[in-house]
PDB file of N, CA and C in Angstrom:
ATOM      1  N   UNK A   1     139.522 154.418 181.557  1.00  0.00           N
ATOM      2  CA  UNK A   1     140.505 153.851 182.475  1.00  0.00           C
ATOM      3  C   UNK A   1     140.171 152.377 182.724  1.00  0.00           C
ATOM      4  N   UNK A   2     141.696 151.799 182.799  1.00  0.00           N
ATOM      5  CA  UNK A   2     140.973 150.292 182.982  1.00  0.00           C
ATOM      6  C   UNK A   2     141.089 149.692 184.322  1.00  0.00           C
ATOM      7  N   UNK A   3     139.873 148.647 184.714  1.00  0.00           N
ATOM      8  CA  UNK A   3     139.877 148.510 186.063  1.00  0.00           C
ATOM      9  C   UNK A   3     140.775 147.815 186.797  1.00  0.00           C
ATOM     10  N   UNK A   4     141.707 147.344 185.942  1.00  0.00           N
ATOM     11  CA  UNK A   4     142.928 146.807 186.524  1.00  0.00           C
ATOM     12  C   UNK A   4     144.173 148.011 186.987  1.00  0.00           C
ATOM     13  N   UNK A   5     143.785 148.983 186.571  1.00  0.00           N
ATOM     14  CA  UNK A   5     144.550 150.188 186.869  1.00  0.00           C
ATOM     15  C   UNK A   5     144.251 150.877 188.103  1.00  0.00           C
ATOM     16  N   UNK A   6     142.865 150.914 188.466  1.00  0.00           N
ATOM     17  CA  UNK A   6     142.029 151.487 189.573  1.00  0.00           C
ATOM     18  C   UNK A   6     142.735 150.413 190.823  1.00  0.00           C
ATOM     19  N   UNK A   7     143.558 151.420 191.497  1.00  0.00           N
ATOM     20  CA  UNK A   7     144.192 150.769 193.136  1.00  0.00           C
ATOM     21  C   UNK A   7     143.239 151.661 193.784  1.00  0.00           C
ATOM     22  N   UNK A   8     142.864 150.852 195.119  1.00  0.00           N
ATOM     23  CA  UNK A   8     142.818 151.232 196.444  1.00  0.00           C
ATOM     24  C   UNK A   8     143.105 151.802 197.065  1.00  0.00           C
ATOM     25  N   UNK A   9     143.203 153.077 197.863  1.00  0.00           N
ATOM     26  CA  UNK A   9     144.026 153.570 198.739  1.00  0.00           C
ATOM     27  C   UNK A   9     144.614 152.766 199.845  1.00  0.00           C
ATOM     28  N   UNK A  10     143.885 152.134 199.716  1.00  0.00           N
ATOM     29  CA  UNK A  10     144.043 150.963 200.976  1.00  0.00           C
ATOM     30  C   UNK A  10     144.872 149.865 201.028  1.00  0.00           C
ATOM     31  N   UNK A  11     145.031 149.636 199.566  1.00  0.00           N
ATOM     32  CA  UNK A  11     146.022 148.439 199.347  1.00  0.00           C
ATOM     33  C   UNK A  11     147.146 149.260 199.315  1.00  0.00           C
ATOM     34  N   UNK A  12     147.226 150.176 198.780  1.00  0.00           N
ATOM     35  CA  UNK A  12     148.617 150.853 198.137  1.00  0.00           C
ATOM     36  C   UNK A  12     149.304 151.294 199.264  1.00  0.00           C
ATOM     37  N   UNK A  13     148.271 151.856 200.785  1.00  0.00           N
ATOM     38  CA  UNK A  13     148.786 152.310 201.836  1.00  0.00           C
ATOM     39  C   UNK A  13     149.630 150.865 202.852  1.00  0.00           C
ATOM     40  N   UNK A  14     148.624 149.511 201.986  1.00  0.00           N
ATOM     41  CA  UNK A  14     149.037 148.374 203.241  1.00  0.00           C
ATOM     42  C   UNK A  14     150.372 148.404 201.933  1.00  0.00           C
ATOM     43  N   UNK A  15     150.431 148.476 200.934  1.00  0.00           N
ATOM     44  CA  UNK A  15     152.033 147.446 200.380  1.00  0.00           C
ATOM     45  C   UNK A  15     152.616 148.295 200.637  1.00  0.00           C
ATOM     46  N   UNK A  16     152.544 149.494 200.814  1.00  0.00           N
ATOM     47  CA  UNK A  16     153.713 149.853 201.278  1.00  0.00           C
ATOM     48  C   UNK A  16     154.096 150.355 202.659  1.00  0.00           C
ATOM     49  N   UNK A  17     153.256 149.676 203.630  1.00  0.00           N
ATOM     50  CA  UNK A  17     153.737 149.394 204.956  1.00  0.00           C
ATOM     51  C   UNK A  17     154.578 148.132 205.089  1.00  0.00           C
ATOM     52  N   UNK A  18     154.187 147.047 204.292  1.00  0.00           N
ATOM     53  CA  UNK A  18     154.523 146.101 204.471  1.00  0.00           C
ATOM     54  C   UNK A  18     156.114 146.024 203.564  1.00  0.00           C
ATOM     55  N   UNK A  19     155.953 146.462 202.350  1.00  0.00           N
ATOM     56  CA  UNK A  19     157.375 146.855 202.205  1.00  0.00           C
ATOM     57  C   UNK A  19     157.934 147.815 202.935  1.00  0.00           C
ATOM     58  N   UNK A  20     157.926 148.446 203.617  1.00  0.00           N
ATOM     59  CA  UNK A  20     158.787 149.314 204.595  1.00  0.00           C
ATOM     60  C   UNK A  20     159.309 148.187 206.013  1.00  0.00           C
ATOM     61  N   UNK A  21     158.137 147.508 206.355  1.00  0.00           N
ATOM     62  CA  UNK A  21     158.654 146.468 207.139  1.00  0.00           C
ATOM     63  C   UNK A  21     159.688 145.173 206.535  1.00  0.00           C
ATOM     64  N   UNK A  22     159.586 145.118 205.352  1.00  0.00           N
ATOM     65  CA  UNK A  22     160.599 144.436 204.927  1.00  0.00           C
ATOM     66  C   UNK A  22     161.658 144.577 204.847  1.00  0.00           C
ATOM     67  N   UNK A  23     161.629 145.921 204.122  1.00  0.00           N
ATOM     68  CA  UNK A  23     163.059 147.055 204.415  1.00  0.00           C
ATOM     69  C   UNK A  23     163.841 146.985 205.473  1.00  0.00           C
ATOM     70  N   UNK A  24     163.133 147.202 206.847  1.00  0.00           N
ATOM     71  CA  UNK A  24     163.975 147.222 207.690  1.00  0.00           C
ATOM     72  C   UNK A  24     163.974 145.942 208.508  1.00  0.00           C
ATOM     73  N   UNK A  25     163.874 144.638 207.869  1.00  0.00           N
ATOM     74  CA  UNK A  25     163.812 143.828 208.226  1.00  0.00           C
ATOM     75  C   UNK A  25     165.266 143.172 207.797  1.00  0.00           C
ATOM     76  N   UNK A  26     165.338 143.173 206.190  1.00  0.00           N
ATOM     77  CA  UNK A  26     166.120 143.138 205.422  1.00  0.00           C
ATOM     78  C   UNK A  26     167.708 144.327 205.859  1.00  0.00           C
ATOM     79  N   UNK A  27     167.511 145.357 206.341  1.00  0.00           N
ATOM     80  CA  UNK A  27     168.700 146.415 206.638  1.00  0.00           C
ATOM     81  C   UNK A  27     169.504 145.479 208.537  1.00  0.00           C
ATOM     82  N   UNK A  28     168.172 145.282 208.496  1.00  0.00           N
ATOM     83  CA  UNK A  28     168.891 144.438 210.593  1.00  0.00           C
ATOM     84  C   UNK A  28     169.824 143.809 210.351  1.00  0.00           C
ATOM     85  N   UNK A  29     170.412 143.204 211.595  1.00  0.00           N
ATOM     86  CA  UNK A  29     171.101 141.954 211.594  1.00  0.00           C
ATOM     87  C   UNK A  29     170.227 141.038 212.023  1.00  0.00           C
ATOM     88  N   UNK A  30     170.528 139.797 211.744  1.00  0.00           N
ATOM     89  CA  UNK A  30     170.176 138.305 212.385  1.00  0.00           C
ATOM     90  C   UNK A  30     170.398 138.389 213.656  1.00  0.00           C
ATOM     91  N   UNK A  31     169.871 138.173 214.710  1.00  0.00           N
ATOM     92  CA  UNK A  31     170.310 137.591 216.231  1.00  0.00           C
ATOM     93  C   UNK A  31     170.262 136.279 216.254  1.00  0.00           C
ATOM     94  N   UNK A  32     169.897 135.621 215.178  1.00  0.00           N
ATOM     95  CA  UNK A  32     169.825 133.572 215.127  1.00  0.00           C
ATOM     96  C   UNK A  32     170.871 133.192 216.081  1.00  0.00           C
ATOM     97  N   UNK A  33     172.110 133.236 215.216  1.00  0.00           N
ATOM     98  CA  UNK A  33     173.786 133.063 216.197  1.00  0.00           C
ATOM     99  C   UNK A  33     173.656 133.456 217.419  1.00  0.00           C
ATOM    100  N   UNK A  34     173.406 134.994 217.608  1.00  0.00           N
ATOM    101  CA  UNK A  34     173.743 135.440 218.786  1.00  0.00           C
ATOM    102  C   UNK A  34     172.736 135.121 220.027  1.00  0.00           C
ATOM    103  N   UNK A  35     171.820 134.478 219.795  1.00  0.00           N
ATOM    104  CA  UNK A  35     170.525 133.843 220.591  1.00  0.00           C
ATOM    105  C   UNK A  35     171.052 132.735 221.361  1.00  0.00           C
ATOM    106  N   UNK A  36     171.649 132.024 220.568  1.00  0.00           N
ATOM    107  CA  UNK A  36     172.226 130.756 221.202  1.00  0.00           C
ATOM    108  C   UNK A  36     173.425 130.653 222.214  1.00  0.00           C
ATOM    109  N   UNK A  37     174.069 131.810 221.915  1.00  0.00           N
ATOM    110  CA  UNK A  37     175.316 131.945 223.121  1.00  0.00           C
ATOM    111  C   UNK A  37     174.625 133.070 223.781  1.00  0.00           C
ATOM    112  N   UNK A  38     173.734 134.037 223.750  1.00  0.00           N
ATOM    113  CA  UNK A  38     173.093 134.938 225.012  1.00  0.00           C
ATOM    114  C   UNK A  38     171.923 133.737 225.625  1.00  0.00           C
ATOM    115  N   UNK A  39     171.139 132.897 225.622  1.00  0.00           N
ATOM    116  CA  UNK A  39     170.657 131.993 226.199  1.00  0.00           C
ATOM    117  C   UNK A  39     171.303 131.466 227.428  1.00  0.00           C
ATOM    118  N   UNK A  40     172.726 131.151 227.308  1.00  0.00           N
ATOM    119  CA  UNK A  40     173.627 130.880 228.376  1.00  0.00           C
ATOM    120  C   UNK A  40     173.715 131.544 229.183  1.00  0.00           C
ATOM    121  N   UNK A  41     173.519 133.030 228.844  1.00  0.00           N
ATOM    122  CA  UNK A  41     174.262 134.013 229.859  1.00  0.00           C
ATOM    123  C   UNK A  41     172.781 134.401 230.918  1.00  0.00           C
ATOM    124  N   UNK A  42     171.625 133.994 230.487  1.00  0.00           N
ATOM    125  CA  UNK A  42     170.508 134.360 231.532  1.00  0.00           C
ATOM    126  C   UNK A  42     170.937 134.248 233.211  1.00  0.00           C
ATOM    127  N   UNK A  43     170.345 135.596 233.569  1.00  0.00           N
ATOM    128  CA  UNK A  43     171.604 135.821 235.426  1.00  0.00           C
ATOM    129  C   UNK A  43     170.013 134.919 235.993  1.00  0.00           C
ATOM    130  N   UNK A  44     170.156 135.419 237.255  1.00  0.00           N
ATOM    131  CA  UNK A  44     169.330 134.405 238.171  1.00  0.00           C
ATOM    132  C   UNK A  44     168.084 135.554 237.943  1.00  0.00           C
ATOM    133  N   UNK A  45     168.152 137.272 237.356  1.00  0.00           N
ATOM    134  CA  UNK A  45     166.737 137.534 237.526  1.00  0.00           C
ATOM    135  C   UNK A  45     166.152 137.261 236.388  1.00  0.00           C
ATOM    136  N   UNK A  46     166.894 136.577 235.886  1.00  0.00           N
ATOM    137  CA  UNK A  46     165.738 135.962 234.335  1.00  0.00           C
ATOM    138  C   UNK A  46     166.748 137.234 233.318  1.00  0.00           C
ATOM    139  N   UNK A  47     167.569 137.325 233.348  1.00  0.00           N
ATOM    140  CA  UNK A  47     167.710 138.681 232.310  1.00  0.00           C
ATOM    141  C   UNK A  47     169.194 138.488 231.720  1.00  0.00           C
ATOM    142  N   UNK A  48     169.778 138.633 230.387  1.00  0.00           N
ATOM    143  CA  UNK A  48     170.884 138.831 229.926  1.00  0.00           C
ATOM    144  C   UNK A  48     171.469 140.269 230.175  1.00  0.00           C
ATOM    145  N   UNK A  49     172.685 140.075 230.895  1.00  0.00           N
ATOM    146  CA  UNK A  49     173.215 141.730 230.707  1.00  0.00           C
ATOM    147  C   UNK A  49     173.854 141.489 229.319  1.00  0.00           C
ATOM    148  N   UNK A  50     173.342 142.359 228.247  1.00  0.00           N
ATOM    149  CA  UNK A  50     174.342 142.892 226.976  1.00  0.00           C
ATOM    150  C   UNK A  50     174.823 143.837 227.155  1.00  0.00           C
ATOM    151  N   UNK A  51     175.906 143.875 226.097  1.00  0.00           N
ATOM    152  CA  UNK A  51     176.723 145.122 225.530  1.00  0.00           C
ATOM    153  C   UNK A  51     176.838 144.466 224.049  1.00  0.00           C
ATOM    154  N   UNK A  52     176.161 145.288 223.455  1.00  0.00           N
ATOM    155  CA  UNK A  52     176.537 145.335 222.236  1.00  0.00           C
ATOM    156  C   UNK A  52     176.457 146.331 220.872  1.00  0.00           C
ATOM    157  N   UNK A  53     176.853 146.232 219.665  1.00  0.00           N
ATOM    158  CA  UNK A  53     176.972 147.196 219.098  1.00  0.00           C
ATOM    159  C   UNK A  53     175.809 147.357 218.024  1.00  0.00           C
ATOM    160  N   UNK A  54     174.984 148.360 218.112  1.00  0.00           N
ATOM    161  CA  UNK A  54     173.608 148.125 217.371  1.00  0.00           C
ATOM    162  C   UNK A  54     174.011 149.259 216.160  1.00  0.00           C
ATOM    163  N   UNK A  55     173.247 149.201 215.141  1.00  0.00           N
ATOM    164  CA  UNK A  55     173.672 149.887 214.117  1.00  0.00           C
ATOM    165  C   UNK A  55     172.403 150.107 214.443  1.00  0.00           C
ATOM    166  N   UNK A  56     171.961 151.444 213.143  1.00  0.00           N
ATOM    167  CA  UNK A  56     170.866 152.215 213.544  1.00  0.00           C
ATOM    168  C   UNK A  56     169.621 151.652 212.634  1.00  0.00           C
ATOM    169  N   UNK A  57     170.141 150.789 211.480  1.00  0.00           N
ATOM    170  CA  UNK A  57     168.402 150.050 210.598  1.00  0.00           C
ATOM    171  C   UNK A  57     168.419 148.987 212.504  1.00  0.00           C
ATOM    172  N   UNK A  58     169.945 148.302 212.799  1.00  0.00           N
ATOM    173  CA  UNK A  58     168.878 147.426 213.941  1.00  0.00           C
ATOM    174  C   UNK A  58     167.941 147.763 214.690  1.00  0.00           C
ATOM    175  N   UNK A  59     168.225 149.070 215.658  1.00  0.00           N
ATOM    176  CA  UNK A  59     167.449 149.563 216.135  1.00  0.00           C
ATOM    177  C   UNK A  59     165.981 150.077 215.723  1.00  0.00           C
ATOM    178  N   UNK A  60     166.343 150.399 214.222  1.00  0.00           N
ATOM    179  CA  UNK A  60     164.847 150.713 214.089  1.00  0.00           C
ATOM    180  C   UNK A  60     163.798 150.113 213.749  1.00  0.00           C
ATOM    181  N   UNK A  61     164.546 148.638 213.467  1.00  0.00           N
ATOM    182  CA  UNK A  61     164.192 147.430 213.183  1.00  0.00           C
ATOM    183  C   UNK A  61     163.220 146.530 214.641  1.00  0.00           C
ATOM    184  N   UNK A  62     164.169 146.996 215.503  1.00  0.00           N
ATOM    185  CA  UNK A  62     163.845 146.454 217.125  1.00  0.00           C
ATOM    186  C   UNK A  62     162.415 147.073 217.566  1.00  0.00           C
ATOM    187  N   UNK A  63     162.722 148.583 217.077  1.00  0.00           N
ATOM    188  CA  UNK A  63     161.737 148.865 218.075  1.00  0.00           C
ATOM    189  C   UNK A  63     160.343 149.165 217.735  1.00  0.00           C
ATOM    190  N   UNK A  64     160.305 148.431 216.269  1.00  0.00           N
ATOM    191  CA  UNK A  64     159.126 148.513 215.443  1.00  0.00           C
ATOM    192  C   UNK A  64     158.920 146.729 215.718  1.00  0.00           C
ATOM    193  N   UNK A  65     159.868 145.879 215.916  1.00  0.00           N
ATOM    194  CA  UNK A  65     159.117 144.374 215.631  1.00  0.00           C
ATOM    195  C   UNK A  65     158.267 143.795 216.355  1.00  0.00           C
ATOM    196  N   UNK A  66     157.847 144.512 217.806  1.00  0.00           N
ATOM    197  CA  UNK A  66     157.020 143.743 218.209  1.00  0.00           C
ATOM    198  C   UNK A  66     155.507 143.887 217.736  1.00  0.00           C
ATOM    199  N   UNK A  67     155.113 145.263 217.450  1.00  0.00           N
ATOM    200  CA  UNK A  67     154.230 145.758 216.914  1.00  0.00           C
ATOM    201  C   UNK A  67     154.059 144.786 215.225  1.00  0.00           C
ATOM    202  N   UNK A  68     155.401 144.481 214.536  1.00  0.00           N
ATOM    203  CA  UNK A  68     154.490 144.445 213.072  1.00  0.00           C
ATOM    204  C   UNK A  68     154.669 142.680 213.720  1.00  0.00           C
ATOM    205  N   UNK A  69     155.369 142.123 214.749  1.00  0.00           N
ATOM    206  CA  UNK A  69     155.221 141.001 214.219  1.00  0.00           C
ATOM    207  C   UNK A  69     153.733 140.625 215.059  1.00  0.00           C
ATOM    208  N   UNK A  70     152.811 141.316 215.821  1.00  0.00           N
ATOM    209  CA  UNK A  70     151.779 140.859 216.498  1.00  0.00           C
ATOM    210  C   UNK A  70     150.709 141.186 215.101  1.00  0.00           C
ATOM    211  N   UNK A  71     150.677 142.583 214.156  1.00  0.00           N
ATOM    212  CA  UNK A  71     149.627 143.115 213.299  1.00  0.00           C
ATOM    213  C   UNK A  71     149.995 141.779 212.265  1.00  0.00           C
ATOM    214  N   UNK A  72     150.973 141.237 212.061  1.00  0.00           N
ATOM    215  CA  UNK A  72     151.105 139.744 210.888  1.00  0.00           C
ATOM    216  C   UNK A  72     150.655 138.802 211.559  1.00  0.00           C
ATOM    217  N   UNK A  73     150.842 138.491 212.762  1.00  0.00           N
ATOM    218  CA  UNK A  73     150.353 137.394 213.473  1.00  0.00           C
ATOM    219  C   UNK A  73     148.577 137.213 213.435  1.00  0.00           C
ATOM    220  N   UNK A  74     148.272 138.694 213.885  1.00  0.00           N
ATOM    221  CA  UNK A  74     146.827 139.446 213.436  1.00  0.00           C
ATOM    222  C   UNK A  74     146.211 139.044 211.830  1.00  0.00           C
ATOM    223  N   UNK A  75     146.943 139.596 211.041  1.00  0.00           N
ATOM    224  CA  UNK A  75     147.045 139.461 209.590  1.00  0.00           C
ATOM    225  C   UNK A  75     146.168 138.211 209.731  1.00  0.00           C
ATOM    226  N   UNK A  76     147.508 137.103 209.495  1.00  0.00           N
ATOM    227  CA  UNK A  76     147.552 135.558 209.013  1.00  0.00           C
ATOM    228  C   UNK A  76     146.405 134.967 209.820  1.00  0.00           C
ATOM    229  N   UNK A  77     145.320 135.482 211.145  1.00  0.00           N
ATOM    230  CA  UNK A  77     144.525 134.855 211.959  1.00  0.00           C
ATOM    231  C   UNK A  77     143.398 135.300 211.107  1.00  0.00           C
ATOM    232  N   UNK A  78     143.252 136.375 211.006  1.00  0.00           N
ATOM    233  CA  UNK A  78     142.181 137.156 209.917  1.00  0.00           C
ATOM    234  C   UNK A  78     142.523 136.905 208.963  1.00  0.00           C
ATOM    235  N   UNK A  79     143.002 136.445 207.898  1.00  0.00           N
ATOM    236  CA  UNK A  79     142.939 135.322 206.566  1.00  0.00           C
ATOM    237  C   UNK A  79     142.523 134.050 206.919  1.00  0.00           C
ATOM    238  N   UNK A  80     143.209 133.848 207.860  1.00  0.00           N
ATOM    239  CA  UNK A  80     142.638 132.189 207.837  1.00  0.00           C
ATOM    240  C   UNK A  80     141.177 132.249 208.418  1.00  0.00           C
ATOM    241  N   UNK A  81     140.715 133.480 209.033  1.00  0.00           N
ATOM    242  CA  UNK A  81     138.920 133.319 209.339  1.00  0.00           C
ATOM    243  C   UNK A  81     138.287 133.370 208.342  1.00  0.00           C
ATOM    244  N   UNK A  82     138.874 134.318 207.172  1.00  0.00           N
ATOM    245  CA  UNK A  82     137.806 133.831 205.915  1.00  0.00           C
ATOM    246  C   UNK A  82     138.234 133.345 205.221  1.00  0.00           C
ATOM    247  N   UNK A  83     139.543 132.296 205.208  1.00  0.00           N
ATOM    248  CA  UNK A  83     139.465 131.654 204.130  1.00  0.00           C
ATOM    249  C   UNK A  83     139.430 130.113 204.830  1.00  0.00           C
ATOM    250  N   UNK A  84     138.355 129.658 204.750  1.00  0.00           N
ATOM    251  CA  UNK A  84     137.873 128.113 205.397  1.00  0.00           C
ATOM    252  C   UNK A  84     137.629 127.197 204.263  1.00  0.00           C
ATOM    253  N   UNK A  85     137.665 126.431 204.498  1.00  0.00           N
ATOM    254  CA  UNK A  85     136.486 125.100 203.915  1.00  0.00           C
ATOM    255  C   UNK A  85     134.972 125.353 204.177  1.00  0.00           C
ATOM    256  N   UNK A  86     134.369 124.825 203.107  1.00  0.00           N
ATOM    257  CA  UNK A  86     132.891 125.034 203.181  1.00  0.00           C
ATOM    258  C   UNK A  86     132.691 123.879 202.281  1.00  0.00           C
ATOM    259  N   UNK A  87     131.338 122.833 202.651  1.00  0.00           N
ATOM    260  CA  UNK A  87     131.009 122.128 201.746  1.00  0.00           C
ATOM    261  C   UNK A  87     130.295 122.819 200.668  1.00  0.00           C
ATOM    262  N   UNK A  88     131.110 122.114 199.289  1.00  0.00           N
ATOM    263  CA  UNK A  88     130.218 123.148 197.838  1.00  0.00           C
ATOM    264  C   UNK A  88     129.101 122.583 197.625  1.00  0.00           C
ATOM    265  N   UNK A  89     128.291 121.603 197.839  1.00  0.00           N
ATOM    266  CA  UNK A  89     127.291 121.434 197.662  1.00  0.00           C
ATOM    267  C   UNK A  89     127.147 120.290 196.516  1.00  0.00           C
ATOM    268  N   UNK A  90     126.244 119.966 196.191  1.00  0.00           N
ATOM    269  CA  UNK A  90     125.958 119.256 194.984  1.00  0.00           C
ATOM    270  C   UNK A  90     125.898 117.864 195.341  1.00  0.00           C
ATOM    271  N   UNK A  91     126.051 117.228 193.796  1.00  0.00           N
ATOM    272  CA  UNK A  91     126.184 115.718 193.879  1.00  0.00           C
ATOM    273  C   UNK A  91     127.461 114.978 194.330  1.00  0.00           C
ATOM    274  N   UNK A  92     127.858 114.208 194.822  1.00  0.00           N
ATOM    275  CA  UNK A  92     129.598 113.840 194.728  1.00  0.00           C
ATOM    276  C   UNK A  92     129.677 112.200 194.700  1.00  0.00           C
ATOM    277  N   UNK A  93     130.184 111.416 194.038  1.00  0.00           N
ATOM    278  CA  UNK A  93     130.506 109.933 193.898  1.00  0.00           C
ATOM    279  C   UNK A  93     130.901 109.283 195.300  1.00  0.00           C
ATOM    280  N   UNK A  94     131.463 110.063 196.296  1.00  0.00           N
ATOM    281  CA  UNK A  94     132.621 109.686 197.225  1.00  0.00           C
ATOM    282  C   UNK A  94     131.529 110.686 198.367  1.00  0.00           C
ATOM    283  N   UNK A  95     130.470 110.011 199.012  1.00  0.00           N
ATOM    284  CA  UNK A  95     129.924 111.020 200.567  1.00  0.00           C
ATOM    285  C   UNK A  95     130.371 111.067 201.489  1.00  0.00           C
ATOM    286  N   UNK A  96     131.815 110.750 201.936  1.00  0.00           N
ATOM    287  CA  UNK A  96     132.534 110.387 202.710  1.00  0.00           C
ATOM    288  C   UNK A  96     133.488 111.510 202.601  1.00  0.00           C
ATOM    289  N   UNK A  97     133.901 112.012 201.326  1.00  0.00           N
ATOM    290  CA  UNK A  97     134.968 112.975 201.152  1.00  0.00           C
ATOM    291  C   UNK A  97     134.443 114.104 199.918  1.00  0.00           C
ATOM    292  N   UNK A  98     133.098 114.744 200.767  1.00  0.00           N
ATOM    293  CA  UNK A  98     133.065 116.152 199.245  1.00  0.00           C
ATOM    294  C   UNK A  98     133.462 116.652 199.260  1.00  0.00           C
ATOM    295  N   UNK A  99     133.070 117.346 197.692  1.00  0.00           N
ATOM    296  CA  UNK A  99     134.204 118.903 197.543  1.00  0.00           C
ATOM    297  C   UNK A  99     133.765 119.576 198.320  1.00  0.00           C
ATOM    298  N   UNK A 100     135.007 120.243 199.020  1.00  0.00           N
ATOM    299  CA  UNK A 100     134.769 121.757 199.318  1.00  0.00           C
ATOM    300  C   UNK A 100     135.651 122.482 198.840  1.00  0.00           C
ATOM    301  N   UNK A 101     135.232 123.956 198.936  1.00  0.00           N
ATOM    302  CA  UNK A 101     135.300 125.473 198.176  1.00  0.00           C
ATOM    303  C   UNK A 101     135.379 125.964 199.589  1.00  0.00           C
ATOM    304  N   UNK A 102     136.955 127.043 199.423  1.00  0.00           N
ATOM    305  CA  UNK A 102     137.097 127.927 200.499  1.00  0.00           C
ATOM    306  C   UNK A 102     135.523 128.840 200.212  1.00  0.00           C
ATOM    307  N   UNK A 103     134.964 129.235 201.632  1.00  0.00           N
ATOM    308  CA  UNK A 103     134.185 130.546 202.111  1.00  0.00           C
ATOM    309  C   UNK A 103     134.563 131.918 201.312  1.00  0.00           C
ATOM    310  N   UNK A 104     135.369 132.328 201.551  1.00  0.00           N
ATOM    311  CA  UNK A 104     135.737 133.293 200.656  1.00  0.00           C
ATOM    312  C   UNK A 104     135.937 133.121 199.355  1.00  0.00           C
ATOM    313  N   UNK A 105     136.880 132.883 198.499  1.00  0.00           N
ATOM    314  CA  UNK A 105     137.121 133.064 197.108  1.00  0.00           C
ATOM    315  C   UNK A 105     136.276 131.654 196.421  1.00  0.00           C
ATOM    316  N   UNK A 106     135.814 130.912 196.931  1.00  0.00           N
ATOM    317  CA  UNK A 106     135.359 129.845 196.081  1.00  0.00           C
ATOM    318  C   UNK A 106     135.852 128.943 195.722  1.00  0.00           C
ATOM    319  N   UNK A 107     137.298 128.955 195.469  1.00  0.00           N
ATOM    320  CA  UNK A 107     138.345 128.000 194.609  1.00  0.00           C
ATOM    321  C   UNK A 107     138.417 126.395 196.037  1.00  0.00           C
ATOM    322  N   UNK A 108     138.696 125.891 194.896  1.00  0.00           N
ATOM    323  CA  UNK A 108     138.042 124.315 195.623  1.00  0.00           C
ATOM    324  C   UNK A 108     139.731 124.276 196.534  1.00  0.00           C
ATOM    325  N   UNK A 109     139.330 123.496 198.005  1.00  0.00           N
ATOM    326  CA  UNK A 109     139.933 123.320 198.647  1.00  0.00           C
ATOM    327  C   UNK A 109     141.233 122.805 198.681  1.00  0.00           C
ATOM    328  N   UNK A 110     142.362 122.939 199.481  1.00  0.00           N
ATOM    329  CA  UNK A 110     142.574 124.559 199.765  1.00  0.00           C
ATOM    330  C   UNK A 110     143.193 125.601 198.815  1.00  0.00           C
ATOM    331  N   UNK A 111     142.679 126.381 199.137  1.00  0.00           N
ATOM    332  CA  UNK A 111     142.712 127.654 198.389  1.00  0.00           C
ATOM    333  C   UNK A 111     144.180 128.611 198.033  1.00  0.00           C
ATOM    334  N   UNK A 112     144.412 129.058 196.811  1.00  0.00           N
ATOM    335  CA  UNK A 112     145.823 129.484 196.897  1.00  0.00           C
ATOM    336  C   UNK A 112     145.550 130.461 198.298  1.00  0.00           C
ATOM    337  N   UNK A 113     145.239 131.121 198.711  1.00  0.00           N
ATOM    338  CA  UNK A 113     145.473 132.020 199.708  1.00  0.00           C
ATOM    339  C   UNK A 113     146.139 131.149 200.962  1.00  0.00           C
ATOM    340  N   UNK A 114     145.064 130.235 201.757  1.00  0.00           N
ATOM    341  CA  UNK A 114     145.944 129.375 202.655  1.00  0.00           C
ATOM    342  C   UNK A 114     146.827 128.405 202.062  1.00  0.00           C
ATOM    343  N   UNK A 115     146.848 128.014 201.024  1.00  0.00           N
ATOM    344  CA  UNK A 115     148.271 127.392 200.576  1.00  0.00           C
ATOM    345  C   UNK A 115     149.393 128.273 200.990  1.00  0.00           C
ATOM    346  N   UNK A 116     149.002 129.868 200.139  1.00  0.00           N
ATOM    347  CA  UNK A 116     150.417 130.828 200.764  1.00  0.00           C
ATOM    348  C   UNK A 116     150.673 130.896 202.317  1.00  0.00           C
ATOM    349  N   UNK A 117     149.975 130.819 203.112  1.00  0.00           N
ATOM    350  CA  UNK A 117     150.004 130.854 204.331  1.00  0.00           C
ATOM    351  C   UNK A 117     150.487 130.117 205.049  1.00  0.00           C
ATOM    352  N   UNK A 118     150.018 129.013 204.614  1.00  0.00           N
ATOM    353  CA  UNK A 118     150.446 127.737 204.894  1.00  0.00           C
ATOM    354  C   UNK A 118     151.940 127.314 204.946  1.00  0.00           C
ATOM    355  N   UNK A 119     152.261 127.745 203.782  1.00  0.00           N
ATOM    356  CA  UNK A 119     153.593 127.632 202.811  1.00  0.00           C
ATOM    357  C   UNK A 119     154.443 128.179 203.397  1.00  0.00           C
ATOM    358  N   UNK A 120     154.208 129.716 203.979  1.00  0.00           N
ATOM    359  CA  UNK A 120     154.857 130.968 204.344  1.00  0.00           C
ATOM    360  C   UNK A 120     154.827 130.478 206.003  1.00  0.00           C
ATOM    361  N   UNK A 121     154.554 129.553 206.942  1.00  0.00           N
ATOM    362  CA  UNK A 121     154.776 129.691 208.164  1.00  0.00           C
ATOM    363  C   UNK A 121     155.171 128.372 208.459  1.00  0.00           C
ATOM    364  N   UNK A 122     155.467 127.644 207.087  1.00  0.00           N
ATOM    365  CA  UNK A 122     156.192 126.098 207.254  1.00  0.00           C
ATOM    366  C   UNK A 122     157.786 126.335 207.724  1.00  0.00           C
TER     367      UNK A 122
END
């Protein structure tokens, strides 16, 4: 067997949490629009009265997002703890500006991992 074949239980259990959260991320509606005209309507106790018509991915969408969007928020804080800058060491022309190599994977600064991160919360 080859070791590129050998998954994780662990990965296979996170992609497909994380595609399931996409799923019903992707099945919701947008509230973008509707944010901007319920903003107006805040009464004096701080609160919008709605009425509106929820389909059932919204709802199940709702009442899962606060949870996945705090465990991503979680996520992306715990990537970025191990993936840092570290000075690599050695000789360098320029002592003012050495290389560094993320902590984790090695690859000289910055690292595709916080590039994606980076990228993904621009």
């Amino acid at each position: 067997m080859k070791a590129d074949q050998i998954t994780d239980p662990r990965e296979t259990r996170l992609r497909e949490r994380l595609a399931a959260i996409r799923a019903r991320s992707e099945k919701s509606s947008s509230w973008r629009a509707s944010t901007q005209y319920l903003s107006r309507l805040v009464n004096k106790a701080g609160f919008v009265p709605v009425r509106t018509r929820l389909s059932r991915e919204d709802l199940t969408f709702l009442a899962g997002a606060r949870e996945d969007v705090i465990a991503f928020a979680d996520l992306g804080t715990r990537l970025l703890d191990l993936h840092r800058p570290q000075d690599a060491g050695g000789i360098t022309s320029d002592p003012d500006n050495p290389i560094r190599r993320c902590r984790a994977c090695m690859w000289r600064w910055p690292c595709p991992t916080f590039k994606a991160i980076d990228e993904a919360l621009d």
